[in-house]
PDB file of N, CA and C in Angstrom:
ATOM      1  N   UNK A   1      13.856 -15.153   4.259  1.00  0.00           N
ATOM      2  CA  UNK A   1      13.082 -16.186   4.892  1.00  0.00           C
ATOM      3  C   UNK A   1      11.621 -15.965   4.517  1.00  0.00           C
ATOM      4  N   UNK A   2      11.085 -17.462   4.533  1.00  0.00           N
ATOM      5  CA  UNK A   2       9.602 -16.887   3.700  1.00  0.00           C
ATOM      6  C   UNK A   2       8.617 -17.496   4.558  1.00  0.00           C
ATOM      7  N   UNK A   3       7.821 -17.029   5.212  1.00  0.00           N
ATOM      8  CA  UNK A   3       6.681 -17.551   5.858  1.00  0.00           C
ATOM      9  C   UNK A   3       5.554 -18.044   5.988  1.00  0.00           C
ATOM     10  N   UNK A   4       5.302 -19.451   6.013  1.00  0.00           N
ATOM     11  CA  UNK A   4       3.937 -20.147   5.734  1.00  0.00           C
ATOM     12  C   UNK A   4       2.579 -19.308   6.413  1.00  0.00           C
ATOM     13  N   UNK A   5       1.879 -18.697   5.415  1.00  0.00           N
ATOM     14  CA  UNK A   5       1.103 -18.245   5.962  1.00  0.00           C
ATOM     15  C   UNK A   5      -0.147 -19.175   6.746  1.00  0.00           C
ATOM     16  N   UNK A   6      -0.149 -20.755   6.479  1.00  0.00           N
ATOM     17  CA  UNK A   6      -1.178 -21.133   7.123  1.00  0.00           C
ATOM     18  C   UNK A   6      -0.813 -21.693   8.753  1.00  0.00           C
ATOM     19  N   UNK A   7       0.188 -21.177   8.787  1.00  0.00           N
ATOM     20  CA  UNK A   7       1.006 -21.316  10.413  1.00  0.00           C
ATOM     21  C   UNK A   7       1.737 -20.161  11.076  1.00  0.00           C
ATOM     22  N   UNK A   8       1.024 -18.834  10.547  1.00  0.00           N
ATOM     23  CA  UNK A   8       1.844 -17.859  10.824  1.00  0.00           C
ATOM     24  C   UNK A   8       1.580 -17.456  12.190  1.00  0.00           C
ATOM     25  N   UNK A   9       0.255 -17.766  12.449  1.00  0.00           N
ATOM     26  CA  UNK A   9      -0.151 -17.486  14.248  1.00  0.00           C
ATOM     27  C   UNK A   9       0.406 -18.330  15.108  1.00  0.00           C
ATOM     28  N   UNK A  10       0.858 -19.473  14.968  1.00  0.00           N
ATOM     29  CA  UNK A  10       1.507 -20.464  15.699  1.00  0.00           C
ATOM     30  C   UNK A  10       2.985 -19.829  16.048  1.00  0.00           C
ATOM     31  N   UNK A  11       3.487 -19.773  14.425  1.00  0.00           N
ATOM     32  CA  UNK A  11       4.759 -19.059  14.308  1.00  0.00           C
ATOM     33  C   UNK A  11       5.423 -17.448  15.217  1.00  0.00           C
ATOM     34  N   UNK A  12       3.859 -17.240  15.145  1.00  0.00           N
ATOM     35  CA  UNK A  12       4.386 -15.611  15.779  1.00  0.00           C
ATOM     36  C   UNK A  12       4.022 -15.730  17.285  1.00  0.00           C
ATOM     37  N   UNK A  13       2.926 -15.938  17.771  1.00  0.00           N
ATOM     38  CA  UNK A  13       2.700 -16.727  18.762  1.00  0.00           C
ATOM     39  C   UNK A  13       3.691 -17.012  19.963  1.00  0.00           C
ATOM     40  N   UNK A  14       4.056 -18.638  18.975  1.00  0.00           N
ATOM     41  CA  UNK A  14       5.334 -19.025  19.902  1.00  0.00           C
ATOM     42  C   UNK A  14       6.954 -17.914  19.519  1.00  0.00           C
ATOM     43  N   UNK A  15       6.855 -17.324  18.536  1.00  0.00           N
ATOM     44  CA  UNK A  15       7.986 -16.641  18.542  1.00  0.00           C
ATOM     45  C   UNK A  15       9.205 -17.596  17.823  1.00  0.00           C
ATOM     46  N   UNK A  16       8.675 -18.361  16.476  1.00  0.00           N
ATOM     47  CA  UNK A  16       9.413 -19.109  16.134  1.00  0.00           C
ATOM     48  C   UNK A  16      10.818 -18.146  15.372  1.00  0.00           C
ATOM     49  N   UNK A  17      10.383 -17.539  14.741  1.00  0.00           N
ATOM     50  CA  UNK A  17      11.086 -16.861  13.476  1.00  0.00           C
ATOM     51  C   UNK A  17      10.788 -15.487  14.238  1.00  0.00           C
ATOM     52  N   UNK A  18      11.437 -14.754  15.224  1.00  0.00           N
ATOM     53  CA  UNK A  18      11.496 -13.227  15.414  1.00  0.00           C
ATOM     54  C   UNK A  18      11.452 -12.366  14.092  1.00  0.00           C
ATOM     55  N   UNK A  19      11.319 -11.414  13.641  1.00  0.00           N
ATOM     56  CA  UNK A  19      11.567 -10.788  12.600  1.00  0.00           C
ATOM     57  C   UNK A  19      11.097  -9.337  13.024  1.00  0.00           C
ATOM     58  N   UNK A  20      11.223  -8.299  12.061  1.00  0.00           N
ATOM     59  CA  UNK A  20      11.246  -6.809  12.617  1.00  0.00           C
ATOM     60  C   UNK A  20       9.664  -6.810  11.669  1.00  0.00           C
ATOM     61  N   UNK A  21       8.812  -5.741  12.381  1.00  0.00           N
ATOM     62  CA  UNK A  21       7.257  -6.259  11.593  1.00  0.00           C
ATOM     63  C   UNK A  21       7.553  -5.262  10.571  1.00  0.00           C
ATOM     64  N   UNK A  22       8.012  -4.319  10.288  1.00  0.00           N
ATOM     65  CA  UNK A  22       7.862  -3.725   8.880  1.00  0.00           C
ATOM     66  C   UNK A  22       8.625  -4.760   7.670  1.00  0.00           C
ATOM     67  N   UNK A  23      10.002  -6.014   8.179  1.00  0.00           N
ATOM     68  CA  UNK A  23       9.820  -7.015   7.046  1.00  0.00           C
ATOM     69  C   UNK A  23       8.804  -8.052   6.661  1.00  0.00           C
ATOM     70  N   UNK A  24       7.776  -7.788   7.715  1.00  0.00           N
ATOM     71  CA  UNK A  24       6.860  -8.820   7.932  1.00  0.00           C
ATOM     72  C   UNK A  24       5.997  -7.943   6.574  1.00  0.00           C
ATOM     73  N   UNK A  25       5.002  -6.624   7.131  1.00  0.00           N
ATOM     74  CA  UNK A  25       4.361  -6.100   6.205  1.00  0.00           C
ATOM     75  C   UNK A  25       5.212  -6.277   4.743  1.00  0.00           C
ATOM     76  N   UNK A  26       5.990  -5.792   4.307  1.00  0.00           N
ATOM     77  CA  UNK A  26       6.468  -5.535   3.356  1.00  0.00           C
ATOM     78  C   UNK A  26       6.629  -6.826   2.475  1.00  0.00           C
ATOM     79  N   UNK A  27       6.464  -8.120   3.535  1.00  0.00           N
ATOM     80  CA  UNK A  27       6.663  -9.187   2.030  1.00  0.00           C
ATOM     81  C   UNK A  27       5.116  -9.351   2.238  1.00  0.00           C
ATOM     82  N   UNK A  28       4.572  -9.226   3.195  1.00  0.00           N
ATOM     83  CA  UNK A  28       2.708  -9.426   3.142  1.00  0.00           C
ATOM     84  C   UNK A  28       2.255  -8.786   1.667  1.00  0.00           C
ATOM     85  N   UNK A  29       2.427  -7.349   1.827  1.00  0.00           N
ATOM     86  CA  UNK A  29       2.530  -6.523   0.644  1.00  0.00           C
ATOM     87  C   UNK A  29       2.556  -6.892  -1.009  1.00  0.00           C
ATOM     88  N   UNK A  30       3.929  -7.764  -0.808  1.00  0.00           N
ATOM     89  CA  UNK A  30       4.645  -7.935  -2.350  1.00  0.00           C
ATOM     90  C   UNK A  30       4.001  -9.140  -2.724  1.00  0.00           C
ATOM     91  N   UNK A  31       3.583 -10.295  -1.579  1.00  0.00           N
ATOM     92  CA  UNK A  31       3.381 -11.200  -1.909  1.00  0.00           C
ATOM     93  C   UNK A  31       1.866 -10.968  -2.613  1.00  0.00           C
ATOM     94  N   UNK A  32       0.750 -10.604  -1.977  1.00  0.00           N
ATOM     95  CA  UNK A  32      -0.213 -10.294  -2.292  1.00  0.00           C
ATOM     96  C   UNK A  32      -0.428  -8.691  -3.131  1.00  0.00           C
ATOM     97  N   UNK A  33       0.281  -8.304  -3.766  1.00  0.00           N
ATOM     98  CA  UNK A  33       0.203  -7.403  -4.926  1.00  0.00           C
ATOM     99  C   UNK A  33      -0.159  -6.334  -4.720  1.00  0.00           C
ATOM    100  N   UNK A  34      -0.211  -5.916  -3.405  1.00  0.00           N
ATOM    101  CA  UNK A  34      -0.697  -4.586  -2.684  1.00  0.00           C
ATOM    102  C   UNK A  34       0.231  -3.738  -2.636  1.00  0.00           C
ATOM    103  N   UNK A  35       1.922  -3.841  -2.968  1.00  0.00           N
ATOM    104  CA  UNK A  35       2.382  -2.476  -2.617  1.00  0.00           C
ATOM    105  C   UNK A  35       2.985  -1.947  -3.958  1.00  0.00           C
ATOM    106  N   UNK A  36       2.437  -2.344  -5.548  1.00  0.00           N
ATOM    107  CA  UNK A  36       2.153  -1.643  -6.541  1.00  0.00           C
ATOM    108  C   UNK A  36       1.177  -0.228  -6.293  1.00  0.00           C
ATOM    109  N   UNK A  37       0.287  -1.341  -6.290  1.00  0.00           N
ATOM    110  CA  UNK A  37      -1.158   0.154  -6.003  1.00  0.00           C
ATOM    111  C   UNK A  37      -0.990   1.083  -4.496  1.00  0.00           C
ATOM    112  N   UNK A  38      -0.263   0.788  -3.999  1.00  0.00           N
ATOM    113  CA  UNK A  38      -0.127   1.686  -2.625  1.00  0.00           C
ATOM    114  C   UNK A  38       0.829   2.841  -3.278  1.00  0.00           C
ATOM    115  N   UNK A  39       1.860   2.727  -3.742  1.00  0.00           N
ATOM    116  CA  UNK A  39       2.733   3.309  -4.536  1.00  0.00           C
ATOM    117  C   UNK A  39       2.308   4.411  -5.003  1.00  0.00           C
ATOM    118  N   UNK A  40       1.675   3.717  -6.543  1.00  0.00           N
ATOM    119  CA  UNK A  40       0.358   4.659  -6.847  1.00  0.00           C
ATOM    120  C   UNK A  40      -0.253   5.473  -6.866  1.00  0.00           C
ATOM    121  N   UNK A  41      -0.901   5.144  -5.563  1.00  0.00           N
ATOM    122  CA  UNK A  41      -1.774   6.040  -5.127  1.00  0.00           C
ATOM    123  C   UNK A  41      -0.869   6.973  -4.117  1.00  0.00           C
ATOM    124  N   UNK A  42       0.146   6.657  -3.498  1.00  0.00           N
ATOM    125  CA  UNK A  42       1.135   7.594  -3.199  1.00  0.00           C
ATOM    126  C   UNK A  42       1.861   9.123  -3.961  1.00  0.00           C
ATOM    127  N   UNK A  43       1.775   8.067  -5.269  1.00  0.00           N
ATOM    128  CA  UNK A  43       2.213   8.798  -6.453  1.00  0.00           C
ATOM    129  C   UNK A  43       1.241  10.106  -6.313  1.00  0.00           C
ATOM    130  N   UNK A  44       0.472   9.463  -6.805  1.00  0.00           N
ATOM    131  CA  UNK A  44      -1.486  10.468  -7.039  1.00  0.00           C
ATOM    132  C   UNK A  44      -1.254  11.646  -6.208  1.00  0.00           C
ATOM    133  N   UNK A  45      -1.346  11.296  -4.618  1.00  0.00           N
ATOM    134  CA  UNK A  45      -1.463  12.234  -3.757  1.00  0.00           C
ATOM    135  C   UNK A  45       0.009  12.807  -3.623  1.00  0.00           C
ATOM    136  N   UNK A  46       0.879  12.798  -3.990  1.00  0.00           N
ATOM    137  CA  UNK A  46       2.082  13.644  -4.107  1.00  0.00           C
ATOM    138  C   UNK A  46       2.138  14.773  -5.033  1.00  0.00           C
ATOM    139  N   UNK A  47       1.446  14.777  -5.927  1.00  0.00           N
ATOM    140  CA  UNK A  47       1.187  15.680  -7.257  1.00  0.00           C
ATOM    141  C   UNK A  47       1.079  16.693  -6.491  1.00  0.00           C
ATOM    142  N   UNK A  48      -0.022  17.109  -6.015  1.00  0.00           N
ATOM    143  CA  UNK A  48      -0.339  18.735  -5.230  1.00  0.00           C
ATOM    144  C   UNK A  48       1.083  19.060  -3.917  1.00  0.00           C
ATOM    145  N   UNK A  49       1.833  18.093  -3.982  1.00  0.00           N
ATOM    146  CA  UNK A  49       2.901  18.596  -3.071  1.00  0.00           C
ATOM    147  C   UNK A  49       4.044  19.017  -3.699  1.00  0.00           C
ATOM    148  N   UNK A  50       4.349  18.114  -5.406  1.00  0.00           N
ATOM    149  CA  UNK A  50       5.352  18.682  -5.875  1.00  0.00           C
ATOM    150  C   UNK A  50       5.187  19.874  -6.998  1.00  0.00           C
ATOM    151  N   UNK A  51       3.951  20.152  -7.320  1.00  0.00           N
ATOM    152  CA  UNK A  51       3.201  21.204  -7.843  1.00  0.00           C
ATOM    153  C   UNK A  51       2.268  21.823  -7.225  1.00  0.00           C
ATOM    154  N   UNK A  52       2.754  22.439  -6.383  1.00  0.00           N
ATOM    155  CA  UNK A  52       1.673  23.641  -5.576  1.00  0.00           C
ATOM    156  C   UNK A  52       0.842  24.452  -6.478  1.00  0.00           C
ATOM    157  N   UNK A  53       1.701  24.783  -7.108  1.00  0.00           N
ATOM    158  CA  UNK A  53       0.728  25.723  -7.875  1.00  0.00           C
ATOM    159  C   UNK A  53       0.049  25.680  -9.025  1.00  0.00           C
ATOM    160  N   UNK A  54      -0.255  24.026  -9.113  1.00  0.00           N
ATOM    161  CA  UNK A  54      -1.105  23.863 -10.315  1.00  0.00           C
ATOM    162  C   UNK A  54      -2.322  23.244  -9.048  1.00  0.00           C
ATOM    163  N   UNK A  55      -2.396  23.559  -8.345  1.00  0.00           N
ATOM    164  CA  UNK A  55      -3.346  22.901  -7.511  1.00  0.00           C
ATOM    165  C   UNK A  55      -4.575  23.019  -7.783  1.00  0.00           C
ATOM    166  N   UNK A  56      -4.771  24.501  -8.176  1.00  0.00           N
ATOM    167  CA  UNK A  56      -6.199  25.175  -8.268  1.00  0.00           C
ATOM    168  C   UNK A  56      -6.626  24.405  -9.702  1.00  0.00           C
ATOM    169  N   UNK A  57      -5.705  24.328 -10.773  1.00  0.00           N
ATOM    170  CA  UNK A  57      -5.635  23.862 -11.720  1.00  0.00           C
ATOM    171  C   UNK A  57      -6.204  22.589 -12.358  1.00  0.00           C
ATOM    172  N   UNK A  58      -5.472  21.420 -11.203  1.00  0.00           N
ATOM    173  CA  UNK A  58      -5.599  20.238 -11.530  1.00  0.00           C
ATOM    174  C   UNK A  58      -6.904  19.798 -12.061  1.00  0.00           C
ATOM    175  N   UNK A  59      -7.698  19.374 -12.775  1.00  0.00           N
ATOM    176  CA  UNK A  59      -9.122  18.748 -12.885  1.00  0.00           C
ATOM    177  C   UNK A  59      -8.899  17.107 -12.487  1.00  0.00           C
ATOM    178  N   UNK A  60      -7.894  16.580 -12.783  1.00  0.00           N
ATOM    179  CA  UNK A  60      -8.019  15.199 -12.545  1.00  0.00           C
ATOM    180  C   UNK A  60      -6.508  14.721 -12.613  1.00  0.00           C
ATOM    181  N   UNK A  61      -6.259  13.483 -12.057  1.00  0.00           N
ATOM    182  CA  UNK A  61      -4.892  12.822 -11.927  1.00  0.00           C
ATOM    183  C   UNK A  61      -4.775  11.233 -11.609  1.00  0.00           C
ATOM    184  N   UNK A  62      -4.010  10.752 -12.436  1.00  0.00           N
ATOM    185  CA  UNK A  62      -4.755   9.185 -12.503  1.00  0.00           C
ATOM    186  C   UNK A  62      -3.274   8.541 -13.091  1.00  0.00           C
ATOM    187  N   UNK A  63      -2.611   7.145 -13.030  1.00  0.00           N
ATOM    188  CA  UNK A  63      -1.674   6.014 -13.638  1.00  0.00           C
ATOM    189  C   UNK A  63      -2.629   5.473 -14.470  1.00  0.00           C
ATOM    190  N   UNK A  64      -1.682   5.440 -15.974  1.00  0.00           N
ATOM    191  CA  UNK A  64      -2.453   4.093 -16.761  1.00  0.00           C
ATOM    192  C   UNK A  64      -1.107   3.648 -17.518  1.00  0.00           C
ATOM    193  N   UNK A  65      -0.934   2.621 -17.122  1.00  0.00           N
ATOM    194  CA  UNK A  65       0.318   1.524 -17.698  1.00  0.00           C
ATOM    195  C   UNK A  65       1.335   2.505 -17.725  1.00  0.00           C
ATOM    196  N   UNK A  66       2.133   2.899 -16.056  1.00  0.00           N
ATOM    197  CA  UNK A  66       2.972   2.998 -15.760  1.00  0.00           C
ATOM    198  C   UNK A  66       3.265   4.913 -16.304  1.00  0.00           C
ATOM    199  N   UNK A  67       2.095   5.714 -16.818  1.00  0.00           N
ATOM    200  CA  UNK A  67       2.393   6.860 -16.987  1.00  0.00           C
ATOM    201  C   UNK A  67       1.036   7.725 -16.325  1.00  0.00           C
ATOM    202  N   UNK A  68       1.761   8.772 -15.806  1.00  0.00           N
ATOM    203  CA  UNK A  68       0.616   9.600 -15.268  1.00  0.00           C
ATOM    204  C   UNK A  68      -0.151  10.611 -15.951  1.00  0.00           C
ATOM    205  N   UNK A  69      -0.954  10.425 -16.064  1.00  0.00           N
ATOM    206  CA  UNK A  69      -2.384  11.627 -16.588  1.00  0.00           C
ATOM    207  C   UNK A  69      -2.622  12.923 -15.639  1.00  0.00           C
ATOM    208  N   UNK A  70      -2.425  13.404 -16.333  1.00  0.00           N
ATOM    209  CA  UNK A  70      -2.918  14.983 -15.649  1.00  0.00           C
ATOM    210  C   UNK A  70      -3.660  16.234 -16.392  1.00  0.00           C
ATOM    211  N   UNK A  71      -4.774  16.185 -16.177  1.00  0.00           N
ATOM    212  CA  UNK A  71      -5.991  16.979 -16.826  1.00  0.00           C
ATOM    213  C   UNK A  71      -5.828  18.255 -16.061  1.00  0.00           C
ATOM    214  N   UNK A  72      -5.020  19.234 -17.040  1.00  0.00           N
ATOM    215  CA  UNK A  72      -5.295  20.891 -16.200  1.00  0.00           C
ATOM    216  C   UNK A  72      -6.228  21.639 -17.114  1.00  0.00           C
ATOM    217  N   UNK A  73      -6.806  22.395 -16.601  1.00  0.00           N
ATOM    218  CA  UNK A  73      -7.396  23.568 -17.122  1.00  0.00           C
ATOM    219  C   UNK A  73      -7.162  24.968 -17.707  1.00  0.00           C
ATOM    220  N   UNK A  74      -5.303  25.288 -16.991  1.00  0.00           N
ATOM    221  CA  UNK A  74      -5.293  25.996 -17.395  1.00  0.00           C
ATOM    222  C   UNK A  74      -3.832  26.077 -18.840  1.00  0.00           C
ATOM    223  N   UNK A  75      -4.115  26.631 -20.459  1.00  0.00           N
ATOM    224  CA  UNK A  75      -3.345  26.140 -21.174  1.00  0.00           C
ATOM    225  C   UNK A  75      -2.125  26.794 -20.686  1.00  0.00           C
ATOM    226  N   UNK A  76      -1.904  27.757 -20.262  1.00  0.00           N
ATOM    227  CA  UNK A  76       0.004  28.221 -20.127  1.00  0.00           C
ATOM    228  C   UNK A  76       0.197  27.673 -19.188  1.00  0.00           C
ATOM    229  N   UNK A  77      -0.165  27.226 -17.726  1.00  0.00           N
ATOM    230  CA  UNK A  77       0.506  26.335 -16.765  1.00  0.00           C
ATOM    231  C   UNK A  77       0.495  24.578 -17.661  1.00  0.00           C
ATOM    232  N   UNK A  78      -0.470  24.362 -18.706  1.00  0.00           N
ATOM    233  CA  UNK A  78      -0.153  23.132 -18.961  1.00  0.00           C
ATOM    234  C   UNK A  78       1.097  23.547 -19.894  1.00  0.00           C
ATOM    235  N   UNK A  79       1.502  24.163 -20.715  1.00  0.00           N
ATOM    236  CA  UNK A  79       2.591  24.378 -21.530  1.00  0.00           C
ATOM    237  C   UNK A  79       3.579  24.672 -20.819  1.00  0.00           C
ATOM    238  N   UNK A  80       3.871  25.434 -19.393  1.00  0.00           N
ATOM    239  CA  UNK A  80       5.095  25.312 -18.574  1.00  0.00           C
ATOM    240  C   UNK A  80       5.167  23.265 -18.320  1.00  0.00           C
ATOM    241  N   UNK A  81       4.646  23.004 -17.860  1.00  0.00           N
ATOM    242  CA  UNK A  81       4.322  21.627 -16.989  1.00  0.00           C
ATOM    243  C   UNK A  81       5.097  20.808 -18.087  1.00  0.00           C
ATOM    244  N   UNK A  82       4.348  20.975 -19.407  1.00  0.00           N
ATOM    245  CA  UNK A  82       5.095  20.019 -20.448  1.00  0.00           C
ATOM    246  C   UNK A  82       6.544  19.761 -20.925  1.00  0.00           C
ATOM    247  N   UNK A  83       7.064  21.169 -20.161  1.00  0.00           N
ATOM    248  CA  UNK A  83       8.187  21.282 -20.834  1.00  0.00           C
ATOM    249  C   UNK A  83       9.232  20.751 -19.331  1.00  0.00           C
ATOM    250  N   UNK A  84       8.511  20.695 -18.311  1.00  0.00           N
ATOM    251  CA  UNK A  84       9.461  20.253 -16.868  1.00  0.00           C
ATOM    252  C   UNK A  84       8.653  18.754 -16.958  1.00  0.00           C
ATOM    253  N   UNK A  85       8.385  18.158 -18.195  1.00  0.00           N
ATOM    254  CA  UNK A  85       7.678  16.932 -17.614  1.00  0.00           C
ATOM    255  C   UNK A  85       8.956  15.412 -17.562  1.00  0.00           C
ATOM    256  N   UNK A  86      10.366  15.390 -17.619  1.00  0.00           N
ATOM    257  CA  UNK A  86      11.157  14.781 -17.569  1.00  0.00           C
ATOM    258  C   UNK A  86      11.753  14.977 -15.723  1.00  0.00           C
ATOM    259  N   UNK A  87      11.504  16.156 -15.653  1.00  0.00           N
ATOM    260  CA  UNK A  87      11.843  16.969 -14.181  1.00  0.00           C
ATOM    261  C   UNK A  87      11.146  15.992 -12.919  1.00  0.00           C
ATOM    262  N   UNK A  88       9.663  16.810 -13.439  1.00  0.00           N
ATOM    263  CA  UNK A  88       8.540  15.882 -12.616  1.00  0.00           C
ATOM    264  C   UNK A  88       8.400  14.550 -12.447  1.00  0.00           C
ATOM    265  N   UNK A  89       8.560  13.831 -13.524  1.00  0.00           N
ATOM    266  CA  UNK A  89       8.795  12.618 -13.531  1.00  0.00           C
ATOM    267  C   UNK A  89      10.078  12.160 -12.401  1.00  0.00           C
ATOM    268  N   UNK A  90      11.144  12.397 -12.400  1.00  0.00           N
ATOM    269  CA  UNK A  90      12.000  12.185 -11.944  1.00  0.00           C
ATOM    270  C   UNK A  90      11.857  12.462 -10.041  1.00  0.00           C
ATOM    271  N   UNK A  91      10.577  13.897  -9.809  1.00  0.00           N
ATOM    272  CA  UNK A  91      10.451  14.333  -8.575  1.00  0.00           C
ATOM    273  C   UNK A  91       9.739  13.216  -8.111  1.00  0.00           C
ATOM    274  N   UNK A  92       8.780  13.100  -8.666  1.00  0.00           N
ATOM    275  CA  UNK A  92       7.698  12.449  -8.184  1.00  0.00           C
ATOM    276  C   UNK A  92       7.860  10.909  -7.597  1.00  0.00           C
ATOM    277  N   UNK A  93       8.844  10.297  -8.629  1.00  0.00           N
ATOM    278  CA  UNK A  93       9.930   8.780  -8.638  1.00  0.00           C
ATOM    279  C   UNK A  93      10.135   8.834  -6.961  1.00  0.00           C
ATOM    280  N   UNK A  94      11.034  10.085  -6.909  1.00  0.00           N
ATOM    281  CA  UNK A  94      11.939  10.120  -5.691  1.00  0.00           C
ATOM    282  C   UNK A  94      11.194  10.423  -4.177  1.00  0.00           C
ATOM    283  N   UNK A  95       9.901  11.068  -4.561  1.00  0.00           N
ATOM    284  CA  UNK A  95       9.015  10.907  -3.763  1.00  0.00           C
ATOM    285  C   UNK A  95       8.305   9.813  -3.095  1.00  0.00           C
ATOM    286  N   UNK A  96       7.735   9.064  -3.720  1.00  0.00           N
ATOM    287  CA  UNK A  96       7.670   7.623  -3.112  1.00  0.00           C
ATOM    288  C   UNK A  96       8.488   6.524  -3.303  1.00  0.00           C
ATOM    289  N   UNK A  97      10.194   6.861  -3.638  1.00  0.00           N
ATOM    290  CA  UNK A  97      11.033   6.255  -3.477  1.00  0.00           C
ATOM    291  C   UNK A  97      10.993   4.575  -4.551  1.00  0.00           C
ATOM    292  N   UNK A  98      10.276   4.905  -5.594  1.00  0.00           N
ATOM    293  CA  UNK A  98      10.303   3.954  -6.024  1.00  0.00           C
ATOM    294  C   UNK A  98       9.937   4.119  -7.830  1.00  0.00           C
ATOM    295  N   UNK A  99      10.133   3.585  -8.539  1.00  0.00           N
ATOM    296  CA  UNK A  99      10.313   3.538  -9.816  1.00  0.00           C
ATOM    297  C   UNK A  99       8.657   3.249 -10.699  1.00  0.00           C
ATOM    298  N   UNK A 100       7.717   4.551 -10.130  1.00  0.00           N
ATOM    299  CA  UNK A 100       6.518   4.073 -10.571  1.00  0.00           C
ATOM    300  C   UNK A 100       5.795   4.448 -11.810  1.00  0.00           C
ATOM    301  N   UNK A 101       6.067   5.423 -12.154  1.00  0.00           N
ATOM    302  CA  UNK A 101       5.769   6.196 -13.520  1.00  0.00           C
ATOM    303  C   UNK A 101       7.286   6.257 -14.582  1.00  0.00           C
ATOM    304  N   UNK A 102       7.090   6.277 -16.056  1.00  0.00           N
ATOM    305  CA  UNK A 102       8.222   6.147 -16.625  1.00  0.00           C
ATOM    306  C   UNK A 102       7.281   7.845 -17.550  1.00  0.00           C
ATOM    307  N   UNK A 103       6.411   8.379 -17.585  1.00  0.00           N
ATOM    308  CA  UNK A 103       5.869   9.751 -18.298  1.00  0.00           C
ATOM    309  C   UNK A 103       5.153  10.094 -17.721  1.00  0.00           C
ATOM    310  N   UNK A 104       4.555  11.506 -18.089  1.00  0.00           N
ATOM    311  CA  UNK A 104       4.025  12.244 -17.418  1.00  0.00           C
ATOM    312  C   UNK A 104       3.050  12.619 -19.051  1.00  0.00           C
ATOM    313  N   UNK A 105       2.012  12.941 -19.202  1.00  0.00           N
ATOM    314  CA  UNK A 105       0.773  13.252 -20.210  1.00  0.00           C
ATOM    315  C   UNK A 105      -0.037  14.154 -19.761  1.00  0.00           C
ATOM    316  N   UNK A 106       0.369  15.639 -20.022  1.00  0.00           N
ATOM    317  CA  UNK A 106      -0.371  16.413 -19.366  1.00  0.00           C
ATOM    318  C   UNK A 106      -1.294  16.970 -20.365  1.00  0.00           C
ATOM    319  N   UNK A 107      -2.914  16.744 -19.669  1.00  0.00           N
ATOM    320  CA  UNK A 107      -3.741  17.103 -21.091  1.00  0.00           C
ATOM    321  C   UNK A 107      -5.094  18.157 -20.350  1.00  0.00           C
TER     322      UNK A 107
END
């Protein structure tokens, strides 16, 4: 069901269309292109949870067209990292439950 947004206060209001509010957010979201970049940035801040111990490491962490950047400092944790970077990819997916990175570019 899809909801006119220029009657949605009327609608909710009177209680035309009940609905559960997290389906409410969630097409708010999709409709207006906001729960790509929420994702994202979900993604971003998950890094230091599924790699603890490149934490100290990290210099920077960033998406560009669907692959993640990761600037470490140090070269043998970046040469372990490269070689679990099909791994990570796959952790990180399952972490915000959604299909947001397809590589990992650790430089």
């Amino acid at each position: 069901m899809t909801i006119n947004y220029s009657t949605w206060k009327e609608d909710i209001l009177f209680k035309r269309y009940p609905q559960n509010i997290d389906d409410i957010t969630q097409q708010f979201m999709r409709e207006y292109s906001l729960e790509t970049p929420l994702l994202e940035h979900r993604l971003v801040a998950s890094w230091k949870e599924v790699v603890p111990a490149a934490e100290q490491y990290t210099e920077s962490v960033e998406i560009r067209n669907q692959t993640l950047w990761v600037k470490i400092s140090s070269p043998a944790l970046r040469n372990d990292l490269l070689m679990q970077r099909t791994g990570l990819t796959q952790l990180l997916n399952n972490k915000v439950g959604a299909n947001i990175i397809n590589d990992i570019r650790i430089i």
